[in-house]
Protein backbone atom coordinates (compact mmCIF):
# COMPACT_ATOMS: atom_id res chain seq x y z
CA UNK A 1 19.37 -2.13 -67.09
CA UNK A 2 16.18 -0.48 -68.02
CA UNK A 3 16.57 -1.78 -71.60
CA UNK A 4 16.82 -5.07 -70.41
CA UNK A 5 14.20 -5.22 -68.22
CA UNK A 6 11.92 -3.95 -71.37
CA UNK A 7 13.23 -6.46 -73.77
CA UNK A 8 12.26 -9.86 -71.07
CA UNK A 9 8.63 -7.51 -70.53
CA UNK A 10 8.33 -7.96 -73.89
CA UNK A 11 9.29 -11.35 -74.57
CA UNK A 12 7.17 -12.64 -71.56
CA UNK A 13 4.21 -10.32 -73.25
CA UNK A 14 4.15 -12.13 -76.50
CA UNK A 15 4.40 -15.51 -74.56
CA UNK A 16 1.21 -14.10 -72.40
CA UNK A 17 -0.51 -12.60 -75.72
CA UNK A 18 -2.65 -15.95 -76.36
CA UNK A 19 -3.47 -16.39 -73.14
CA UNK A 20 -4.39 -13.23 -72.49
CA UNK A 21 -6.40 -13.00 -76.12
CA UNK A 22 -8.62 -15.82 -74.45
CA UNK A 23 -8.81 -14.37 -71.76
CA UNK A 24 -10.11 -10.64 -73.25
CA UNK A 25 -13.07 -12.62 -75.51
CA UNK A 26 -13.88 -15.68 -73.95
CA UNK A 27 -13.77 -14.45 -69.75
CA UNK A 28 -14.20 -10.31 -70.20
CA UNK A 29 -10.81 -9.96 -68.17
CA UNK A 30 -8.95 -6.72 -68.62
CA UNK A 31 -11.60 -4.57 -70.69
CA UNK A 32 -11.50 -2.04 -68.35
CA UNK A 33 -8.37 0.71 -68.12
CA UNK A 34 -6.44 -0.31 -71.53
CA UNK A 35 -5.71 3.78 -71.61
CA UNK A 36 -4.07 3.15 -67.83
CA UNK A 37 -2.22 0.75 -68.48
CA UNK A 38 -0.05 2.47 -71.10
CA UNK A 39 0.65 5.09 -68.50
CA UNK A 40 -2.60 7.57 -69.09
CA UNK A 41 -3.68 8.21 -65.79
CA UNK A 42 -5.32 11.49 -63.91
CA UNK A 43 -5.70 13.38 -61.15
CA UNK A 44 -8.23 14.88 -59.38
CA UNK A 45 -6.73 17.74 -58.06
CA UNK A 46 -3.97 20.28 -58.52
CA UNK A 47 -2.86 19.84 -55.10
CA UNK A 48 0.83 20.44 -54.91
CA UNK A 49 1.70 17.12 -52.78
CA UNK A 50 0.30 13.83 -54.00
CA UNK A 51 0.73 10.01 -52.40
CA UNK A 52 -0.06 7.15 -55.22
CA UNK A 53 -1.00 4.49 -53.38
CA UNK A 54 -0.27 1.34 -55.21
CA UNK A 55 -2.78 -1.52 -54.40
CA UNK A 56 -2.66 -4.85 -56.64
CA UNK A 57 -5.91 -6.73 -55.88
CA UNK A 58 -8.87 -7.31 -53.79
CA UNK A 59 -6.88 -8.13 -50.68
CA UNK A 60 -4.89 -5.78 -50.86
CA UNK A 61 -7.32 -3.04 -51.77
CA UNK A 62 -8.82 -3.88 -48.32
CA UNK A 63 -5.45 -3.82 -46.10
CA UNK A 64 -5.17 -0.12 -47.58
CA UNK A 65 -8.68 1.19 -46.34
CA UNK A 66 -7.46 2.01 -43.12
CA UNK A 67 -4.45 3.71 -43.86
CA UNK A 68 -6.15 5.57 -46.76
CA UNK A 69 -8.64 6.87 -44.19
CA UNK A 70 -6.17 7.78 -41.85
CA UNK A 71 -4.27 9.65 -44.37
CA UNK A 72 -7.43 11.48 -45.80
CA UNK A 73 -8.00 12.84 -42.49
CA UNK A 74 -4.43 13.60 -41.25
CA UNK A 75 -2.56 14.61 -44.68
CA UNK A 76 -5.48 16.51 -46.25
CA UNK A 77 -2.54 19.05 -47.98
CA UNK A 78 -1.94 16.00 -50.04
CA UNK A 79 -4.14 14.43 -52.80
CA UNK A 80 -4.42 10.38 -52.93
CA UNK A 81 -4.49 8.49 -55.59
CA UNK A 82 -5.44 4.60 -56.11
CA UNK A 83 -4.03 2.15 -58.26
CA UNK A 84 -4.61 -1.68 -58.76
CA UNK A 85 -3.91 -4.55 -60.72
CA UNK A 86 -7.18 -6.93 -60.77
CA UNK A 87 -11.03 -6.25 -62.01
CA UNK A 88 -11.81 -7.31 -58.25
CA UNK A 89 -9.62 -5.00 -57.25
CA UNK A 90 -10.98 -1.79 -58.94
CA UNK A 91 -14.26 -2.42 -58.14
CA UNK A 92 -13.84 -2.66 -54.58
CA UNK A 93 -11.69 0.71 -55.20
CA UNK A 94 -14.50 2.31 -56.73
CA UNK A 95 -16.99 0.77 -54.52
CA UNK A 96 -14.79 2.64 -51.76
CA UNK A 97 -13.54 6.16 -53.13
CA UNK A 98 -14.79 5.87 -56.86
CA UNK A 99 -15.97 9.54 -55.56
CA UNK A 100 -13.34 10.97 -53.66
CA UNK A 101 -10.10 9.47 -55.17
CA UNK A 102 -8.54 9.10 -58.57
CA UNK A 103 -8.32 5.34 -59.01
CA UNK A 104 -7.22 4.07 -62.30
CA UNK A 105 -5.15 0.62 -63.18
CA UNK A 106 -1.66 0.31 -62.53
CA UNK A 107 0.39 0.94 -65.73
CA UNK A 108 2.38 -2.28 -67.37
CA UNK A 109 6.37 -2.17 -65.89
CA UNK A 110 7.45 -0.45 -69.35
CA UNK A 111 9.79 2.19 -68.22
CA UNK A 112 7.80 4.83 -71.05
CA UNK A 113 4.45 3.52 -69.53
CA UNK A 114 5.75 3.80 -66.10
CA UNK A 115 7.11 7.81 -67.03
CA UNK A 116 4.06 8.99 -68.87
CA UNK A 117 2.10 7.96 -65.57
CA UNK A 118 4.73 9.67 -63.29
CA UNK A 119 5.09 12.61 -65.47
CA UNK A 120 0.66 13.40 -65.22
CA UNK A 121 0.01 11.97 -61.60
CA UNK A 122 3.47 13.72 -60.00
CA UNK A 123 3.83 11.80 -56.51
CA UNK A 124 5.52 12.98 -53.62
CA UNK A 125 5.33 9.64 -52.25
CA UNK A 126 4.63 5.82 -53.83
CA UNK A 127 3.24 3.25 -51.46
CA UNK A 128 3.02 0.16 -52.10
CA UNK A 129 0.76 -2.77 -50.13
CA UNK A 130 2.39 -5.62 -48.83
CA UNK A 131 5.25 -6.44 -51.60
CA UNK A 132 5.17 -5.28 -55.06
CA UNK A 133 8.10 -5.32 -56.63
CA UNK A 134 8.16 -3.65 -60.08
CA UNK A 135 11.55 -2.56 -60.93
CA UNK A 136 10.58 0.76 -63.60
CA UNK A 137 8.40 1.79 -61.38
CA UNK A 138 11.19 2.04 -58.10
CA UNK A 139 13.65 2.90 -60.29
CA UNK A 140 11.59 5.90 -62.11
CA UNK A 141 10.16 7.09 -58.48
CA UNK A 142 13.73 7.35 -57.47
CA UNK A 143 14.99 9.45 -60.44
CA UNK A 144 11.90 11.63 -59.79
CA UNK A 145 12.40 12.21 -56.51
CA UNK A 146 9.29 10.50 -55.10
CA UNK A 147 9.97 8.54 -52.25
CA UNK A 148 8.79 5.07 -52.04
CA UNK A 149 6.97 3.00 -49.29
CA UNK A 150 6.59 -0.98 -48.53
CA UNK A 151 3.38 -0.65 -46.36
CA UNK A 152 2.60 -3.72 -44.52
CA UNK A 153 5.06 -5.38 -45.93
CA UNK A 154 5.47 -9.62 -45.62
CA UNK A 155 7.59 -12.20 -46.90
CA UNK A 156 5.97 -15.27 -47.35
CA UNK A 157 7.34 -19.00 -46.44
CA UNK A 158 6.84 -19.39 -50.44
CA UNK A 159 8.29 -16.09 -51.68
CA UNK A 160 10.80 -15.62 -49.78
CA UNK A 161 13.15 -18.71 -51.11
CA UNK A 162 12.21 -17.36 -54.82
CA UNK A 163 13.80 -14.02 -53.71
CA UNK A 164 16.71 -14.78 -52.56
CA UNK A 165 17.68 -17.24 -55.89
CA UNK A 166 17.81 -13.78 -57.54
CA UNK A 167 18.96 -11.46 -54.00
CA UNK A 168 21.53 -10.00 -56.72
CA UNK A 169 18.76 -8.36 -58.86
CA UNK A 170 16.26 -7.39 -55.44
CA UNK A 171 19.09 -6.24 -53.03
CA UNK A 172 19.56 -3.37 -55.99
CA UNK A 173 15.55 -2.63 -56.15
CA UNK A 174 15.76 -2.49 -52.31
CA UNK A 175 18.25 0.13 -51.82
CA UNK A 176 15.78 2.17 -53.92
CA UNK A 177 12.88 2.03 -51.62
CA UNK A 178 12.91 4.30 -48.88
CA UNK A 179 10.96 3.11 -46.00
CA UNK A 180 9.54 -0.14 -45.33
CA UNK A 181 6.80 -0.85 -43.07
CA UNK A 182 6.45 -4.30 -42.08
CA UNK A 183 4.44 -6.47 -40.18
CA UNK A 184 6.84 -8.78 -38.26
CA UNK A 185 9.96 -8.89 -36.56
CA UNK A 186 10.44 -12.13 -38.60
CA UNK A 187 9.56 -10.76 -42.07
CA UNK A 188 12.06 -7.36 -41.03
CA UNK A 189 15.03 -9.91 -40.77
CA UNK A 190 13.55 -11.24 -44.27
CA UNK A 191 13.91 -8.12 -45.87
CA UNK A 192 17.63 -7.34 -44.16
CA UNK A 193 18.23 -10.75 -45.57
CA UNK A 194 17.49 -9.73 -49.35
CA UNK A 195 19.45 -6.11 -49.13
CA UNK A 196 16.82 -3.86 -47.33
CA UNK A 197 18.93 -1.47 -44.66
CA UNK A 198 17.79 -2.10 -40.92
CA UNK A 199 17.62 1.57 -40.72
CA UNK A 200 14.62 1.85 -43.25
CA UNK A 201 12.67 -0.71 -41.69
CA UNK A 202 10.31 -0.28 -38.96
CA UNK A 203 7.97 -3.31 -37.30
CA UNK A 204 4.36 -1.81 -37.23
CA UNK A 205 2.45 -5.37 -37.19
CA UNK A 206 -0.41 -5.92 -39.28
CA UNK A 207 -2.87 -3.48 -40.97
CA UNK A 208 -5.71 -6.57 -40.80
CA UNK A 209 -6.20 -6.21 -37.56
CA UNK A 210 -7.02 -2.67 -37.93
CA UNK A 211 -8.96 -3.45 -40.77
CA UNK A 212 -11.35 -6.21 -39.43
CA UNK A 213 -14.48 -5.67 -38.69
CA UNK A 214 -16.47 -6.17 -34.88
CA UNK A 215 -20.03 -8.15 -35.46
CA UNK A 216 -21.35 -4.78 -33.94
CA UNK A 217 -19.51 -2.80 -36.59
CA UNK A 218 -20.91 -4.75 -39.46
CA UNK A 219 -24.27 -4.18 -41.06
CA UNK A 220 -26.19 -6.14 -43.30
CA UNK A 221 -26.15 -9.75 -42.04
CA UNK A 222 -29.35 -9.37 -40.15
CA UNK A 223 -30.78 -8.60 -44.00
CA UNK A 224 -28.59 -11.75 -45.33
CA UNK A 225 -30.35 -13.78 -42.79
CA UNK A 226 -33.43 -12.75 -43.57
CA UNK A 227 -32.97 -12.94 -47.13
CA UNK A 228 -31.61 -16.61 -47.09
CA UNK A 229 -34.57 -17.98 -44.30
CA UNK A 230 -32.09 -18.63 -41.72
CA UNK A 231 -34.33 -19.30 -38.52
CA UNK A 232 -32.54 -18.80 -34.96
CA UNK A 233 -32.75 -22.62 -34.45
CA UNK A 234 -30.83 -23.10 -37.16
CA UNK A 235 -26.74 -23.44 -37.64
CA UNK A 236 -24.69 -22.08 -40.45
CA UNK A 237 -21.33 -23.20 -41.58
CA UNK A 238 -20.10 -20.97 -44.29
CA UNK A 239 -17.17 -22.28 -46.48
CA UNK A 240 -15.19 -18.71 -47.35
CA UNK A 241 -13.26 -18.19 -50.25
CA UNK A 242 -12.53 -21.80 -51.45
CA UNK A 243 -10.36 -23.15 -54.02
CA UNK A 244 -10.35 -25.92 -56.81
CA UNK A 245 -10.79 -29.11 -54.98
CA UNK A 246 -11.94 -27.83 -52.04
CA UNK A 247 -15.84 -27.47 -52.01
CA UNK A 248 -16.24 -31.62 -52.74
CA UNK A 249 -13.98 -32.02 -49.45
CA UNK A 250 -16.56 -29.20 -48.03
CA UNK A 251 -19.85 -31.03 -49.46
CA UNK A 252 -18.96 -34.36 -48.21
CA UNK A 253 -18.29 -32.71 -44.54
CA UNK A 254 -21.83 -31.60 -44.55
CA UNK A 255 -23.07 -34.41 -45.63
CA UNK A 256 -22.19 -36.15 -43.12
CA UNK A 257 -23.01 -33.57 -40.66
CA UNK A 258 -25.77 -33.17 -41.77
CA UNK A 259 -27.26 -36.77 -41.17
CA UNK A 260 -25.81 -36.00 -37.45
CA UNK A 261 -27.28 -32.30 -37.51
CA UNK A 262 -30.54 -31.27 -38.97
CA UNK A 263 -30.54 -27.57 -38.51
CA UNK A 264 -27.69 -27.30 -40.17
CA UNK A 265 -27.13 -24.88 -43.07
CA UNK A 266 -24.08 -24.46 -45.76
CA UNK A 267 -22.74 -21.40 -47.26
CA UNK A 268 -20.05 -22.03 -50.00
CA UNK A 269 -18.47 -18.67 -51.08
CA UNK A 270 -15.43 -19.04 -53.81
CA UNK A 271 -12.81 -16.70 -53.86
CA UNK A 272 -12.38 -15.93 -58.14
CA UNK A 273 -15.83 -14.84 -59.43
CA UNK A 274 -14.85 -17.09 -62.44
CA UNK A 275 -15.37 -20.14 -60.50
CA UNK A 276 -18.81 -19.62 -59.62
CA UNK A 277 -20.64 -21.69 -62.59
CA UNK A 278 -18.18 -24.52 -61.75
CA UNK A 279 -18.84 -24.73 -57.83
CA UNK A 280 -23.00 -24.35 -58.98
CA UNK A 281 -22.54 -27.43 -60.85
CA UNK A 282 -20.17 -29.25 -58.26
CA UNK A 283 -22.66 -28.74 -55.68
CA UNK A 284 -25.25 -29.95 -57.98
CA UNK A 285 -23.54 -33.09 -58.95
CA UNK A 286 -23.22 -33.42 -54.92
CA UNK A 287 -27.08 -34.21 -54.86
CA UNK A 288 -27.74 -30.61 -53.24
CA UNK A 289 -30.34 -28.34 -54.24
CA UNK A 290 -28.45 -24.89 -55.11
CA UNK A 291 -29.04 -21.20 -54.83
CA UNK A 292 -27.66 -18.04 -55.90
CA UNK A 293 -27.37 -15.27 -54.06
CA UNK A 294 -27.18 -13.11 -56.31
CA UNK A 295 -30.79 -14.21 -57.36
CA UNK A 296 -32.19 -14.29 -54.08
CA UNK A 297 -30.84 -10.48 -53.32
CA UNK A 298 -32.80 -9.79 -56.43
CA UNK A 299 -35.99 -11.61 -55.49
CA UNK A 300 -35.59 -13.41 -57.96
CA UNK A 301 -36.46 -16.76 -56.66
CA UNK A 302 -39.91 -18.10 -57.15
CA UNK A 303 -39.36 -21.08 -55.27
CA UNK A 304 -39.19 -21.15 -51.56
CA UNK A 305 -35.35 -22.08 -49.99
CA UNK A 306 -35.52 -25.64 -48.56
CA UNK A 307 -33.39 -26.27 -45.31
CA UNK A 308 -30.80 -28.45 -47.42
CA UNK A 309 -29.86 -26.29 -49.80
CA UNK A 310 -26.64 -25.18 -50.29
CA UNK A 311 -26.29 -21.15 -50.82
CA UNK A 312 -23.90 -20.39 -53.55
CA UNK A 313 -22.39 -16.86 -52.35
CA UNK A 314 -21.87 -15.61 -56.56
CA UNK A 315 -21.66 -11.47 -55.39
CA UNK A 316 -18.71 -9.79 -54.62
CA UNK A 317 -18.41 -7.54 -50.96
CA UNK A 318 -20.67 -9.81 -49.07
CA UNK A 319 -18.32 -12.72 -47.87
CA UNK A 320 -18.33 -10.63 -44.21
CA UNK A 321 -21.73 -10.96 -44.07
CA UNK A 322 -21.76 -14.72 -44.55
CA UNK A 323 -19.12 -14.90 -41.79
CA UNK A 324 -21.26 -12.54 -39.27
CA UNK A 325 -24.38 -15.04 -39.93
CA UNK A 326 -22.43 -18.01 -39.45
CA UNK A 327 -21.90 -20.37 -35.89
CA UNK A 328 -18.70 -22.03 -38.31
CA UNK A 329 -16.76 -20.82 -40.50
CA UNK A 330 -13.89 -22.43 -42.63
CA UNK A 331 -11.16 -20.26 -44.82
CA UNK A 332 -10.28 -21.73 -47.76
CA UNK A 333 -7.56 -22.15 -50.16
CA UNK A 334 -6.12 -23.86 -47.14
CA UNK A 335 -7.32 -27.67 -47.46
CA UNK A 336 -5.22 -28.03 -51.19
CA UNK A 337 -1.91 -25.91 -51.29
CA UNK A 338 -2.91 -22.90 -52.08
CA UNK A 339 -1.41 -20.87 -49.48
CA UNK A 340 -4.64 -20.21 -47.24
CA UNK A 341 -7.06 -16.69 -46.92
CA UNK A 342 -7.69 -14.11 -44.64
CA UNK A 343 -8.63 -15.62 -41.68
CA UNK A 344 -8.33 -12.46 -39.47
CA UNK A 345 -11.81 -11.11 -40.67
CA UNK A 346 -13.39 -14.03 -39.33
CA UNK A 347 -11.85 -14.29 -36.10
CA UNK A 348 -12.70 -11.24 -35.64
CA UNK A 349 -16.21 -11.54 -35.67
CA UNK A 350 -15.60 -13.99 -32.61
CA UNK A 351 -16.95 -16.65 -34.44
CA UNK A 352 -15.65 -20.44 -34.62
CA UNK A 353 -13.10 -20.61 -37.47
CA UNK A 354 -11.24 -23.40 -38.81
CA UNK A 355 -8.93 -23.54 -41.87
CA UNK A 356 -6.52 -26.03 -43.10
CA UNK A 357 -2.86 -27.03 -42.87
CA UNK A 358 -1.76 -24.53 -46.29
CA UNK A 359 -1.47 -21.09 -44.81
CA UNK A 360 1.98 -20.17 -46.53
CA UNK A 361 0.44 -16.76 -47.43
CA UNK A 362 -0.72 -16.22 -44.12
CA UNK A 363 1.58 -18.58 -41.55
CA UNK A 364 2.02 -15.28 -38.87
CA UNK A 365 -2.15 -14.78 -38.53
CA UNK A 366 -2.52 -18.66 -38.36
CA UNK A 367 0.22 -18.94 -36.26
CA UNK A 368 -1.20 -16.48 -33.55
CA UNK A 369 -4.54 -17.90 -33.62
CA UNK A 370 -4.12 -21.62 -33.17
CA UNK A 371 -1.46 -21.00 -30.61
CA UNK A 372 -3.90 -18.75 -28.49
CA UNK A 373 -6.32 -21.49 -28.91
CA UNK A 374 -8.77 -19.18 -30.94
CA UNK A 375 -9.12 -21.05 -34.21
CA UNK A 376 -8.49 -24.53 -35.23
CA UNK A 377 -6.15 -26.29 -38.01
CA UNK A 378 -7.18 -29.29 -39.78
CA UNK A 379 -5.18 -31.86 -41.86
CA UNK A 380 -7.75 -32.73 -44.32
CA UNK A 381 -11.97 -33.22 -44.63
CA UNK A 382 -11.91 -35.73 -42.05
CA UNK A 383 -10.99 -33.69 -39.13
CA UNK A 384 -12.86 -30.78 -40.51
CA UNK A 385 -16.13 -32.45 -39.93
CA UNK A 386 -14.84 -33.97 -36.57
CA UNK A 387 -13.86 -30.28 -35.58
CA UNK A 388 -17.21 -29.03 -36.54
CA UNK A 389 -19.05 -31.74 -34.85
CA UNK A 390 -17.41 -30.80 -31.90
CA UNK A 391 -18.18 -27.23 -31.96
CA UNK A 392 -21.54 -27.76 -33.15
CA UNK A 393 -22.31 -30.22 -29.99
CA UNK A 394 -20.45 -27.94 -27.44
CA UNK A 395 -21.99 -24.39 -27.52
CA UNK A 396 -19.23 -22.97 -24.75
CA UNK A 397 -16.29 -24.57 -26.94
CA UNK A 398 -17.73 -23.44 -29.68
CA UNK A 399 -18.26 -19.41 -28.01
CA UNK A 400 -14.66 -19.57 -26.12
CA UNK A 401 -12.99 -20.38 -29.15
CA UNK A 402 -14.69 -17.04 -31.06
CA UNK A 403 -14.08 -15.17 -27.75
CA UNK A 404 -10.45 -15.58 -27.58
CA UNK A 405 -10.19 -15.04 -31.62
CA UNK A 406 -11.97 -11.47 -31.11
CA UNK A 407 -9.74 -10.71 -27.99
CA UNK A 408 -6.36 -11.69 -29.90
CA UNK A 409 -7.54 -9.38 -32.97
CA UNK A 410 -8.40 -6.32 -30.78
CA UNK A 411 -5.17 -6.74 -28.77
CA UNK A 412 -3.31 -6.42 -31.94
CA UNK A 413 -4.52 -3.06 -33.47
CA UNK A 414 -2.29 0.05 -34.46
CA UNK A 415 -0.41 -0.46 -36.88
CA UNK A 416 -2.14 1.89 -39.38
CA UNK A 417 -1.82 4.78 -37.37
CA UNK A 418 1.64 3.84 -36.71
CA UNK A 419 1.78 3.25 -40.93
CA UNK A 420 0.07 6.93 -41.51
CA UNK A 421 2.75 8.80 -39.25
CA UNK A 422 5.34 7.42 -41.00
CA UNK A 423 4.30 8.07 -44.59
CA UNK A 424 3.04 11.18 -43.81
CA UNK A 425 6.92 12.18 -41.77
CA UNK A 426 8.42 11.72 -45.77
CA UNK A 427 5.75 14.65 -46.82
């Protein structure tokens, strides 16, 4: 099989080559960590025990945080190493651990990439966050004798269907993987469904409500406040991690607002850095005066902010802080089907948060907070701005709704530890 699998990597490699050509000159994507990806990866340590800790992007690098710290703590006989996928992803690795842990990019699905990078980092066990499903890698970890994790594992409304049209080819991946961790009694049946055994799969719930910050356990948005001239009178909605087509739907809701609502401000933060010169010049074309923050963290500015202006959030690690400054929040890739964001680190801030009707990715967290009445889904722009009015004009709506988000969140913490215990039982 492994042959096989090597030939269709390679034919879908030369189909990717242009792409990725253009890519490499004209965008500066995957400069960093060629040596990694052909399997050259290190360790720290000559530690005798080692869990590789497989973590493919941003997201996902974040979901992993608490478990990691858990494990540092609990499993110190054991040296951790971090992998990823994205640019995103390793910085906010190395932002993290870049002192403490190995972190290096995750080799290409080559079986002889794959077994150079077993054979130098030696695990005793592979996790891997949420779903990834690269079959050298499972198969390799198995004929090494490393056991393999799913930690906080989900099957989306989306993926799932694509699965099971090829349940012959997964069902034999998934009697390779050893434990699987997931979040939801729904997404265990999932995985039963595709060829996972019930006895390897234990509910733990959701590592994002571990993860998610308290407003009193996040610092910095007093700074961001200051920094951006927000004045107590004033109101800001912050548009997180939008998507193509979104932030005109997002401008025109302000405007409108706006004419209803002078003290309030806007916050548009897109989710792919690469996106950020396009959303300057949509919100320019929008008749909005524009600034980065990345240029007014630097000072940078030598003009004064005006209340209209629209902040362009162009750094990476500070979306949190947006959220913490903000009376209204909206999570994007949601209004255009994009299959929604993380709306959990919103909520639980306790602030208002709204999102719209294409969650796929995320259907169990939006779910649980519309039903408990502690965010709001809306169909398209229209009832965004009607939903914002509302909170904006009704203070107590507005606090009750954040109240009940931050009560759902805490309610629903532990499944890290739970995670840790588990991973660190296959030691």
């Amino acid at each position: 099989m492994r042959w096989l699998l090597n030939l269709l990597y390679f034919a879908a490699f030369l189909c990717f080559l242009p792409v990725g050509i253009y890519r490499f000159i004209f965008q500066g994507r995957y400069r960093k960590g060629l040596q990694n990806r052909f399997g050259f990866a290190a360790r720290k340590t000559a530690k005798e025990k080692c869990i590789w800790i497989h973590a493919v992007s941003l997201g996902e690098v974040n979901a992993a945080k608490g478990l990691i710290d858990i494990l540092k703590k609990d499993c110190s006989e054991a040296e951790i190493v971090l992998s990823t996928t994205t640019d995103t992803g390793f910085s906010r690795a190395q932002k993290l651990y870049g002192d403490e842990l190995s972190i290096f990019f995750f080799p290409l699905d080559f079986s002889f990439f794959i077994k150079r990078a077993f054979s130098r980092i030696k695990p005793s066990v592979c996790v891997l966050v949420e779903l990834e499903i690269w079959p050298n890698f499972i198969f390799t970890a198995d004929t090494c004798g490393a056991k393999t994790v799913v930690f906080n594992g989900r099957l989306s409304d989306k993926s799932f269907p694509k699965y099971e049209r090829i349940k012959f080819f997964i069902s034999k991946i998934f009697k390779k993987i050893d434990l699987f961790l997931v979040q939801t009694e729904k997404y265990a049946d999932r995985f039963k469904a595709l060829g996972a055994s019930g006895d390897k799969i234990t509910v733990t719930g959701s590592v994002k409500y571990d993860n998610a910050c308290s407003l009193e356990e996040l610092s910095g948005a007093e700074e961001l406040c200051r920094q951006i001239n927000l004045k107590e009178s004033q109101m800001l909605i912050t548009a997180g991690a939008t998507g193509p087509g979104e932030e005109q739907i997002i401008l025109d809701v302000y405007k409108e607002l706006k004419g209803e609502f002078d003290n309030l401000r806007l916050a548009v933060v897109p989710r792919k850095p690469e996106r950020f010169q396009q959303v300057h010049k949509i919100i320019e074309n929008a008749g909005f005066g524009v600034k980065r923050y990345s240029r007014i963290k630097e000072d940078a500015l030598e003009e004064d902010l005006e209340p209209s202006d629209v902040i362009l959030g162009d750094t990476m690690g500070d979306l949190r802080k947006f959220y913490a400054a903000s009376e209204l929040i909206f999570v994007g890739r949601s209004l255009c089907p994009m299959g929604g964001s993380d709306m959990i680190e919103a909520a639980a801030l306790g602030k208002f948060t709204a999102f719209g009707p294409h969650t796929f990715n995320f259907s169990e967290s939006a779910e649980l907070l519309v039903s408990a009445e502690a965010a709001v889904e809306v169909s398209g722009g229209q009832e965004l701005a009607d939903t914002f009015r509302r909170a904006a004009q009704d203070p107590q709506y507005r606090r009750k709704t954040g109240q009940a988000a931050k009560e759902l969140i805490d309610a629903n913490k532990g499944a890290g530890r739970l995670s840790a215990q588990e991973i660190e039982a296959l030691l």
